[in-house]
C-alpha atoms as a PDB file:
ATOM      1  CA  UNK A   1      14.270 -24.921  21.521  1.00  0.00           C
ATOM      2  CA  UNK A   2      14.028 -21.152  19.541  1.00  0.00           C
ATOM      3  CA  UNK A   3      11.649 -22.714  17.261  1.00  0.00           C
ATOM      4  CA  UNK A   4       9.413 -23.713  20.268  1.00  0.00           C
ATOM      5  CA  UNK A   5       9.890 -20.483  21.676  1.00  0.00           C
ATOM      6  CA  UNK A   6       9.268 -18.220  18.571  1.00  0.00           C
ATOM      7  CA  UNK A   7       6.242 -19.996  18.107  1.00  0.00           C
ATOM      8  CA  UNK A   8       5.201 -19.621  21.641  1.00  0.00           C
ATOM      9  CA  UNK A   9       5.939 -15.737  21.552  1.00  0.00           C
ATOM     10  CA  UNK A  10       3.690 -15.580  18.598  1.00  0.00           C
ATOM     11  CA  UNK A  11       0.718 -17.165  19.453  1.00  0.00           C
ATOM     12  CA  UNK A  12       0.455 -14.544  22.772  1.00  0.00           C
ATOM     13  CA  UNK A  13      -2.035 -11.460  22.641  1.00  0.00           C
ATOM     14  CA  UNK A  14      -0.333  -7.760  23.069  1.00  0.00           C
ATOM     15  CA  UNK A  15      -0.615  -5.795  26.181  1.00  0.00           C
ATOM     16  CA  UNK A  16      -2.138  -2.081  26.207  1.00  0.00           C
ATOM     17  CA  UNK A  17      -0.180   0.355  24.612  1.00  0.00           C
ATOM     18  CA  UNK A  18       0.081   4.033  26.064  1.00  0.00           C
ATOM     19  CA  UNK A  19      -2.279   6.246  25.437  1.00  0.00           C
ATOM     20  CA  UNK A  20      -1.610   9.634  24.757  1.00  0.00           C
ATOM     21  CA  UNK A  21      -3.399  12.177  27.037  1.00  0.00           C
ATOM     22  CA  UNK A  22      -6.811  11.866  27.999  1.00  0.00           C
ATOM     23  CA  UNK A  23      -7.067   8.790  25.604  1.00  0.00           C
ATOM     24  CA  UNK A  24      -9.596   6.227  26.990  1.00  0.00           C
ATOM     25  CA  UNK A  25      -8.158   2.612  26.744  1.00  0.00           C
ATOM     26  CA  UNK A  26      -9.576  -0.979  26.539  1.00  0.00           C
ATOM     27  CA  UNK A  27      -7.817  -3.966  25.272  1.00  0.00           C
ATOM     28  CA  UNK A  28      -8.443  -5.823  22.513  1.00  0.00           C
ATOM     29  CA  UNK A  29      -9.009  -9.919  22.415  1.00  0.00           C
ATOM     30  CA  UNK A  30      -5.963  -9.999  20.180  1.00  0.00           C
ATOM     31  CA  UNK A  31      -3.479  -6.558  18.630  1.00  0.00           C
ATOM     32  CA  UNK A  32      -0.524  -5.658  17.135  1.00  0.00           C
ATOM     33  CA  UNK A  33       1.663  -3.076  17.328  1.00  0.00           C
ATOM     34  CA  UNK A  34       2.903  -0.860  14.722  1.00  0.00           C
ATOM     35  CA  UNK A  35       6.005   0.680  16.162  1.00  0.00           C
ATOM     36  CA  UNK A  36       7.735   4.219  14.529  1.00  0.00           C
ATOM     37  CA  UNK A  37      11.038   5.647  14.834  1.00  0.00           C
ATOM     38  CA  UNK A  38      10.837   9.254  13.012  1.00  0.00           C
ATOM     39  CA  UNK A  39      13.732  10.210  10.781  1.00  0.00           C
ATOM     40  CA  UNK A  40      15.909  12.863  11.864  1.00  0.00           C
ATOM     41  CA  UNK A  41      19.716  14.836  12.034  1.00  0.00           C
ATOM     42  CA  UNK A  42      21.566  16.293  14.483  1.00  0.00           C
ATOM     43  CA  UNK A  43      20.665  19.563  15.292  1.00  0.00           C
ATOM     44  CA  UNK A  44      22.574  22.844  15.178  1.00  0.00           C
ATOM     45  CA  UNK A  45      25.576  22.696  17.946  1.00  0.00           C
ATOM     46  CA  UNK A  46      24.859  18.593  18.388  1.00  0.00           C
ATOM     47  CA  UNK A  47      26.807  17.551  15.279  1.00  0.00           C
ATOM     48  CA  UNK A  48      29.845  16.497  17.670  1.00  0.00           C
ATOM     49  CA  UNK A  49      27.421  13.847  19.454  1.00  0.00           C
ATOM     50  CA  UNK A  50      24.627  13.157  17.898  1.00  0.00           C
ATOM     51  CA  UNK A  51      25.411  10.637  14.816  1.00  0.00           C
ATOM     52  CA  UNK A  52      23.773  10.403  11.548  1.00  0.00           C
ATOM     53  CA  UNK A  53      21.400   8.381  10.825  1.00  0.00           C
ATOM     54  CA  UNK A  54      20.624   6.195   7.460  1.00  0.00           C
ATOM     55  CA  UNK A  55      17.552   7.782   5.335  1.00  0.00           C
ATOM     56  CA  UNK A  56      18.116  11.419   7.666  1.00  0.00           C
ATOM     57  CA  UNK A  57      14.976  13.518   7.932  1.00  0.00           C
ATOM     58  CA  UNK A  58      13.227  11.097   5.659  1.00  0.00           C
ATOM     59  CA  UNK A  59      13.998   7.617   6.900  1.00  0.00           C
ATOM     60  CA  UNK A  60      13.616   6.515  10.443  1.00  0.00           C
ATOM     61  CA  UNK A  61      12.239   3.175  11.020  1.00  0.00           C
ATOM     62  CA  UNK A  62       8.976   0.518  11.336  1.00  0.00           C
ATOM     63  CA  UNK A  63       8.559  -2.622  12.744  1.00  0.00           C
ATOM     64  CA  UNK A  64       5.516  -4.779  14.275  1.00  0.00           C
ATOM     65  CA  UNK A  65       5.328  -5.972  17.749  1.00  0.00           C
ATOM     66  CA  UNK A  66       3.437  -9.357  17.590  1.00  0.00           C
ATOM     67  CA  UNK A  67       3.286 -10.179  20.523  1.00  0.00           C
ATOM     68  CA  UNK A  68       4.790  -9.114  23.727  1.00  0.00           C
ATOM     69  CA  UNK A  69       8.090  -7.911  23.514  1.00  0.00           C
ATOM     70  CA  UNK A  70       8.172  -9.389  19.947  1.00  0.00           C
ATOM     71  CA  UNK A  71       8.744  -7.231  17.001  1.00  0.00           C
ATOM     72  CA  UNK A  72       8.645  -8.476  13.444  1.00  0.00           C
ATOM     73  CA  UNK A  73      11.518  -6.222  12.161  1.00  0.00           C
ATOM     74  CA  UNK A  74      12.556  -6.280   8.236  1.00  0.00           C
ATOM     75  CA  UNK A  75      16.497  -4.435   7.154  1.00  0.00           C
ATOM     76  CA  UNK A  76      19.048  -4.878   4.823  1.00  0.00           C
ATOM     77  CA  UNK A  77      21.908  -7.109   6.177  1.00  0.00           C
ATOM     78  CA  UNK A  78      24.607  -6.115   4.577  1.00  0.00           C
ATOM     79  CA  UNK A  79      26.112  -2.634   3.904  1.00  0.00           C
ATOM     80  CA  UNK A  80      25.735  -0.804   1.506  1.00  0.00           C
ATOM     81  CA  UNK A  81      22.043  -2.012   0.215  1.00  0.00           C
ATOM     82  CA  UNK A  82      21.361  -2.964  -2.989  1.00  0.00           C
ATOM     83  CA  UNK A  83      20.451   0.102  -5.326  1.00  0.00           C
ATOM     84  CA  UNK A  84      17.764  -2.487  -6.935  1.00  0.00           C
ATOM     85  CA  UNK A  85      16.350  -6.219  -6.167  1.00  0.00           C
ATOM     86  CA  UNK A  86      18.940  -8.989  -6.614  1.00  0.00           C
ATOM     87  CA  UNK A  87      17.958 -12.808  -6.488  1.00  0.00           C
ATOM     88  CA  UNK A  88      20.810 -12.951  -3.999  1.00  0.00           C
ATOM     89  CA  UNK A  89      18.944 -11.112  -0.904  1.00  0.00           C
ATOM     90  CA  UNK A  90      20.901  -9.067   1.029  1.00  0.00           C
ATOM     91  CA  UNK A  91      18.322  -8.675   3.545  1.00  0.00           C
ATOM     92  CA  UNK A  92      16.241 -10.683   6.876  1.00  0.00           C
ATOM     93  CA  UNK A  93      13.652 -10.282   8.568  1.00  0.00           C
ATOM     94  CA  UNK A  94      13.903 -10.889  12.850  1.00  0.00           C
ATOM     95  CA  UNK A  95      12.457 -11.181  15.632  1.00  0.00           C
ATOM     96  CA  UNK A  96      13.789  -8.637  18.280  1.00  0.00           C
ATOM     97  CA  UNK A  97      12.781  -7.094  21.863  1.00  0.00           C
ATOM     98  CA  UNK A  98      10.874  -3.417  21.922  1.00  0.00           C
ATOM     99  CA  UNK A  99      13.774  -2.228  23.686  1.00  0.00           C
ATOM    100  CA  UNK A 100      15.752  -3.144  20.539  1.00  0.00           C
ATOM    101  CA  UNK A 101      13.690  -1.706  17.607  1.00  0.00           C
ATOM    102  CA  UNK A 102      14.458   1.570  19.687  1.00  0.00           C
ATOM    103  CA  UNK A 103      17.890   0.985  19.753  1.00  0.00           C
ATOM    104  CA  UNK A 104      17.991   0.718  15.719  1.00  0.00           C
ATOM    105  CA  UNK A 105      20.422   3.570  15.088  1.00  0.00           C
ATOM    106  CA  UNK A 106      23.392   4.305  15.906  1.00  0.00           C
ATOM    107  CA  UNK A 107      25.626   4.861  18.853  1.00  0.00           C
ATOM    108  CA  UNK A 108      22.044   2.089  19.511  1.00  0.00           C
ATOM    109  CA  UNK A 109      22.333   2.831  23.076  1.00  0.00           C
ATOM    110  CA  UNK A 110      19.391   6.076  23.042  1.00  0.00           C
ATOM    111  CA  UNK A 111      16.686   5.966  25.591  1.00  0.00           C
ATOM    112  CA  UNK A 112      12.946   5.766  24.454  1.00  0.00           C
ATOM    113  CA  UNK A 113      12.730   9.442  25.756  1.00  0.00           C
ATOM    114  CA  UNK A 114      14.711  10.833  23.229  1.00  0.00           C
ATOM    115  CA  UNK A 115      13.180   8.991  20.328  1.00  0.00           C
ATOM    116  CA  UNK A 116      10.228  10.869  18.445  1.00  0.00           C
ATOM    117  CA  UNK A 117       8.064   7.799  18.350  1.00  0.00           C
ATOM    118  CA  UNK A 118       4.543   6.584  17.273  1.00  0.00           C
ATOM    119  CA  UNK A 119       2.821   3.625  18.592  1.00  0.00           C
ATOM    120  CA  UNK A 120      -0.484   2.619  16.617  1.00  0.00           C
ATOM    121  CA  UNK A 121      -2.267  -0.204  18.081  1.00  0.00           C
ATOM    122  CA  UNK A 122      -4.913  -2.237  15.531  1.00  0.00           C
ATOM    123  CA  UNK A 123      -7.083  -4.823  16.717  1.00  0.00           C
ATOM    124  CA  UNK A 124      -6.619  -7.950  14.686  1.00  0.00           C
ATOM    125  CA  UNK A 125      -9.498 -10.934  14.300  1.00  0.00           C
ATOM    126  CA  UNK A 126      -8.378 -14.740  15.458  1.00  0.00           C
ATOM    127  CA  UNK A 127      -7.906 -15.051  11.805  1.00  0.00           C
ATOM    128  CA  UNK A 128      -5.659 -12.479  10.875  1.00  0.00           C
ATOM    129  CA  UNK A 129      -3.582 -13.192  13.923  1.00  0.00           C
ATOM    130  CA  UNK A 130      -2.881 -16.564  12.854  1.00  0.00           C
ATOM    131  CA  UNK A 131      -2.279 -15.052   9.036  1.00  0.00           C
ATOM    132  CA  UNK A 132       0.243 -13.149  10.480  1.00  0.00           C
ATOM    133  CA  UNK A 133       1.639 -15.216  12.658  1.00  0.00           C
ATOM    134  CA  UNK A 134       1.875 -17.876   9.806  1.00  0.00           C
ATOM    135  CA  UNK A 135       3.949 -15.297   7.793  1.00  0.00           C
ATOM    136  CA  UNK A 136       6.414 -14.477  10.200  1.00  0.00           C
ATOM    137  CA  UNK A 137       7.394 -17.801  10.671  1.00  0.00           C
ATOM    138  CA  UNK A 138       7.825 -18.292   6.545  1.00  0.00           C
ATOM    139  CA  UNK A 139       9.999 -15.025   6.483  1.00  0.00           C
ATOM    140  CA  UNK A 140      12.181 -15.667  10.066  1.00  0.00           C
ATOM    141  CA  UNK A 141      12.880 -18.991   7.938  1.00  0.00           C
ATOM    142  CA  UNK A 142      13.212 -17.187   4.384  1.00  0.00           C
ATOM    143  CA  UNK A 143      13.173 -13.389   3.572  1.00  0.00           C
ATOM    144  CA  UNK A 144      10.918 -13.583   0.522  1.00  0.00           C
ATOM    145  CA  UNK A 145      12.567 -10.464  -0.970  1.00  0.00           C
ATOM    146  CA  UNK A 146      15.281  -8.039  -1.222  1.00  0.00           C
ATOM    147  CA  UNK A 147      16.177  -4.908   0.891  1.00  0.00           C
ATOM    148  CA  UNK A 148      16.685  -2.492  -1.919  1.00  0.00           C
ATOM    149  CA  UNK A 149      16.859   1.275  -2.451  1.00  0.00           C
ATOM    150  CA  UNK A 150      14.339   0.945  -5.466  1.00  0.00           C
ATOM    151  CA  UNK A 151      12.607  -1.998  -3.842  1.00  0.00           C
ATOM    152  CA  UNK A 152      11.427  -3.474  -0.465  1.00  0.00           C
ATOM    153  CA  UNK A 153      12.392  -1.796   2.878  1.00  0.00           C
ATOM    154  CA  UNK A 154      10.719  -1.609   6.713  1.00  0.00           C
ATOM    155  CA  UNK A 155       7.945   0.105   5.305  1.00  0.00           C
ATOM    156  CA  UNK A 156       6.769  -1.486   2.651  1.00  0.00           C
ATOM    157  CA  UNK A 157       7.435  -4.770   4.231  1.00  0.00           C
ATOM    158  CA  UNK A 158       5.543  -4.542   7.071  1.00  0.00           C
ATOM    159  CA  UNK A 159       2.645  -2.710   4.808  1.00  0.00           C
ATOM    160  CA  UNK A 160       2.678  -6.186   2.804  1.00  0.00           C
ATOM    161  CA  UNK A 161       2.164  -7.997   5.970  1.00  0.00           C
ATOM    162  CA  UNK A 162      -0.559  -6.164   7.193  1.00  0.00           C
ATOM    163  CA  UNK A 163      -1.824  -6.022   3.495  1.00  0.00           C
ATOM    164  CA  UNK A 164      -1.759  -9.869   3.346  1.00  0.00           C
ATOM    165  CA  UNK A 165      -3.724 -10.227   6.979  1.00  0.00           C
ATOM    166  CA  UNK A 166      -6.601  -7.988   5.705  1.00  0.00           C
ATOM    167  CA  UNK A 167      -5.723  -4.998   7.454  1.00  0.00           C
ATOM    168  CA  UNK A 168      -5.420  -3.012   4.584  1.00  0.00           C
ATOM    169  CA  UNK A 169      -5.440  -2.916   1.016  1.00  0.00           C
ATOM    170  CA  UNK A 170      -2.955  -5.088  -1.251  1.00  0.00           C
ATOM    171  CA  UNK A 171      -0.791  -3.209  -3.849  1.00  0.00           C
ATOM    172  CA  UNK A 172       1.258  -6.641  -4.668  1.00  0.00           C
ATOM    173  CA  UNK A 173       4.338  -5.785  -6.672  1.00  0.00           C
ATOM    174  CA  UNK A 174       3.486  -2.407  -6.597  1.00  0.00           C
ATOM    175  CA  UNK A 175       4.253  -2.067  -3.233  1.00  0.00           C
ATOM    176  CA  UNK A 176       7.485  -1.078  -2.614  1.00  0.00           C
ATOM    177  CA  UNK A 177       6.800   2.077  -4.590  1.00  0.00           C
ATOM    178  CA  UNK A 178       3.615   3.080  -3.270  1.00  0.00           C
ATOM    179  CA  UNK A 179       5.051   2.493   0.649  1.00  0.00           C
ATOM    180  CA  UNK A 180       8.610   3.931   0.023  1.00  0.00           C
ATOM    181  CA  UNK A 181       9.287   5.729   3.255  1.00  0.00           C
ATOM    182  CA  UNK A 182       8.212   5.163   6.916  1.00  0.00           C
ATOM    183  CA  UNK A 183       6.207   8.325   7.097  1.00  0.00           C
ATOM    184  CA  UNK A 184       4.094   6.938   4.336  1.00  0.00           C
ATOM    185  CA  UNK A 185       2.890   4.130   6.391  1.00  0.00           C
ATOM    186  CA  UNK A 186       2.654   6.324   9.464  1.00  0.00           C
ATOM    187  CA  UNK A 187       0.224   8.843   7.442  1.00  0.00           C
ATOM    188  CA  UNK A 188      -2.037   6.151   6.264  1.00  0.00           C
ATOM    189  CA  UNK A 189      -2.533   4.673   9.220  1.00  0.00           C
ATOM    190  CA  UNK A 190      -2.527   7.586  11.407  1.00  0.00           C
ATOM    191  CA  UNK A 191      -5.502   9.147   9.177  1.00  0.00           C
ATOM    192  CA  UNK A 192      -7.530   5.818   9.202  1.00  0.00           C
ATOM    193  CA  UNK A 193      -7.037   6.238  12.868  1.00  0.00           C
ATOM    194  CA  UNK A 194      -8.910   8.704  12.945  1.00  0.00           C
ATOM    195  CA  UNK A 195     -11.946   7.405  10.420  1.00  0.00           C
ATOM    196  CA  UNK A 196     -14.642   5.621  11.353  1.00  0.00           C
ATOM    197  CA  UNK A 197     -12.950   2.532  10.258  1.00  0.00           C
ATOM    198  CA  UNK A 198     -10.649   2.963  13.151  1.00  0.00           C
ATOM    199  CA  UNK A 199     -12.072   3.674  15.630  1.00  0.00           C
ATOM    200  CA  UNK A 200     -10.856   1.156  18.401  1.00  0.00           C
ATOM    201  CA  UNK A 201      -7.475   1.582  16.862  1.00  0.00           C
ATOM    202  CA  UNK A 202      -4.608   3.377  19.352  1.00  0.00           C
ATOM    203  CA  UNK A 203      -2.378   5.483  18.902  1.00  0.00           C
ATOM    204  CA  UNK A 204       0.208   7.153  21.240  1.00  0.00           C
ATOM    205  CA  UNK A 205       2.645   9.839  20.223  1.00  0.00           C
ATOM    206  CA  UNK A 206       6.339  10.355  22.175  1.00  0.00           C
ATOM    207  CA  UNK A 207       8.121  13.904  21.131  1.00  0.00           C
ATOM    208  CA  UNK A 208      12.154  13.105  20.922  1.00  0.00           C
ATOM    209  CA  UNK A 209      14.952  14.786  22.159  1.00  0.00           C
ATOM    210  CA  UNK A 210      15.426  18.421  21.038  1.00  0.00           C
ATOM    211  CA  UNK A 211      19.413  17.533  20.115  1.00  0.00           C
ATOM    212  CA  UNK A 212      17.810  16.479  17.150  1.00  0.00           C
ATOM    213  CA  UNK A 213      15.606  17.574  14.314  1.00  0.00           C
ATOM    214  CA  UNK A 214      12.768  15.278  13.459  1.00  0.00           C
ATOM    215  CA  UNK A 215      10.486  14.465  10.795  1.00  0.00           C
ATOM    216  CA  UNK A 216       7.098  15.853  10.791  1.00  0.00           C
ATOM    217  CA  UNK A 217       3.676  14.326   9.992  1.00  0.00           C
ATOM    218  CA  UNK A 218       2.144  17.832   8.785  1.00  0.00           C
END
């Protein structure tokens, strides 16, 4: 019965995301969602509430929403990671709800309005959906890697997904290095946003709660 549904949840197309202001929208045949969490700390007199969170200013986290209310989400499972690859993975990949990518960090009960957030919406051909589709089944079945400090994480993860559907360039076992943090993903696709090359691409920014300091794309 999950397998049945999974596989109906991933063969759905992705409603349209929300713009940021003035931004015309249409929606694409078929889309995915690249969904950011910025990293961040406490700010100065919020220390007492506001909990730390794993990576700080320079962590934060990615997943992609594959279809509605579907996100393809990659993390270590056990804690602490592993400093470097083992053949024993302490990692897996899932499938969870948009409400629950948001509610990655701790105390995990935050509202979307106080998350700094970035929502990038690509258009993906018939065949790419069905590459990617294809993949998440393989790695909800079988994480193909480690979660590793000096090796695959949420960034470079989804990167290699996207990578391996054609949406952008493959880096193969170089990966993990070249795709280390969140914000690396977010700047390349943010900037090929706004080239020619993506030009039906979406993107919609959310500013977080001012409790906490937050990562910066500048």
């Amino acid at each position: 019965m999950v397998a049945l549904l999974l596989t109906a949840l991933l063969h759905l197309s992705l409603p349209v995301v929300t713009p940021t202001a003035g931004a015309a929208m249409t929606t694409p045949k078929d889309s995915i969602r690249v969904l950011f969490i910025y990293g961040s700390y406490p700010a100065k007199g919020y220390a007492h509430t506001e909990r730390k969170w794993f990576g700080g200013i320079h962590g934060g986290h990615v997943a992609l929403e594959i279809a509605p209310d579907s996100v393809l989400s990659f993390r270590n499972a056990k804690h602490p990671c592993h400093v470097f690859p083992q053949k024993r993975h302490n990692s897996i990949w899932e499938i969870k709800t948009v409400h629950g990518m948001w509610e990655s960090f701790p105390p995990h009960n935050y509202e979307e309005t106080d998350l700094n957030r970035a929502v990038i919406t690509i258009p993906v051909t018939a065949g790419q959906k069905k590459k990617i589709d294809s993949m998440a089944t393989a790695y909800l079945r079988k994480t193909p890697y480690d979660y590793a400090v000096a090796g695959m994480r949420c960034a470079s993860a989804s990167y290699d997904i996207m990578a391996k559907a054609g949406l952008l360039k493959e880096y193969g076992s170089s990966t993990w290095w070249k795709i280390i943090m969140p914000r690396d993903l977010r700047t390349l696709l943010l900037k090929k946003a706004h080239s020619p090359e993506g030009k039906d691409w979406r993107v919609a920014l959310y500013p977080g709660s001012k409790k906490r300091i937050w990562e910066s794309d500048h």
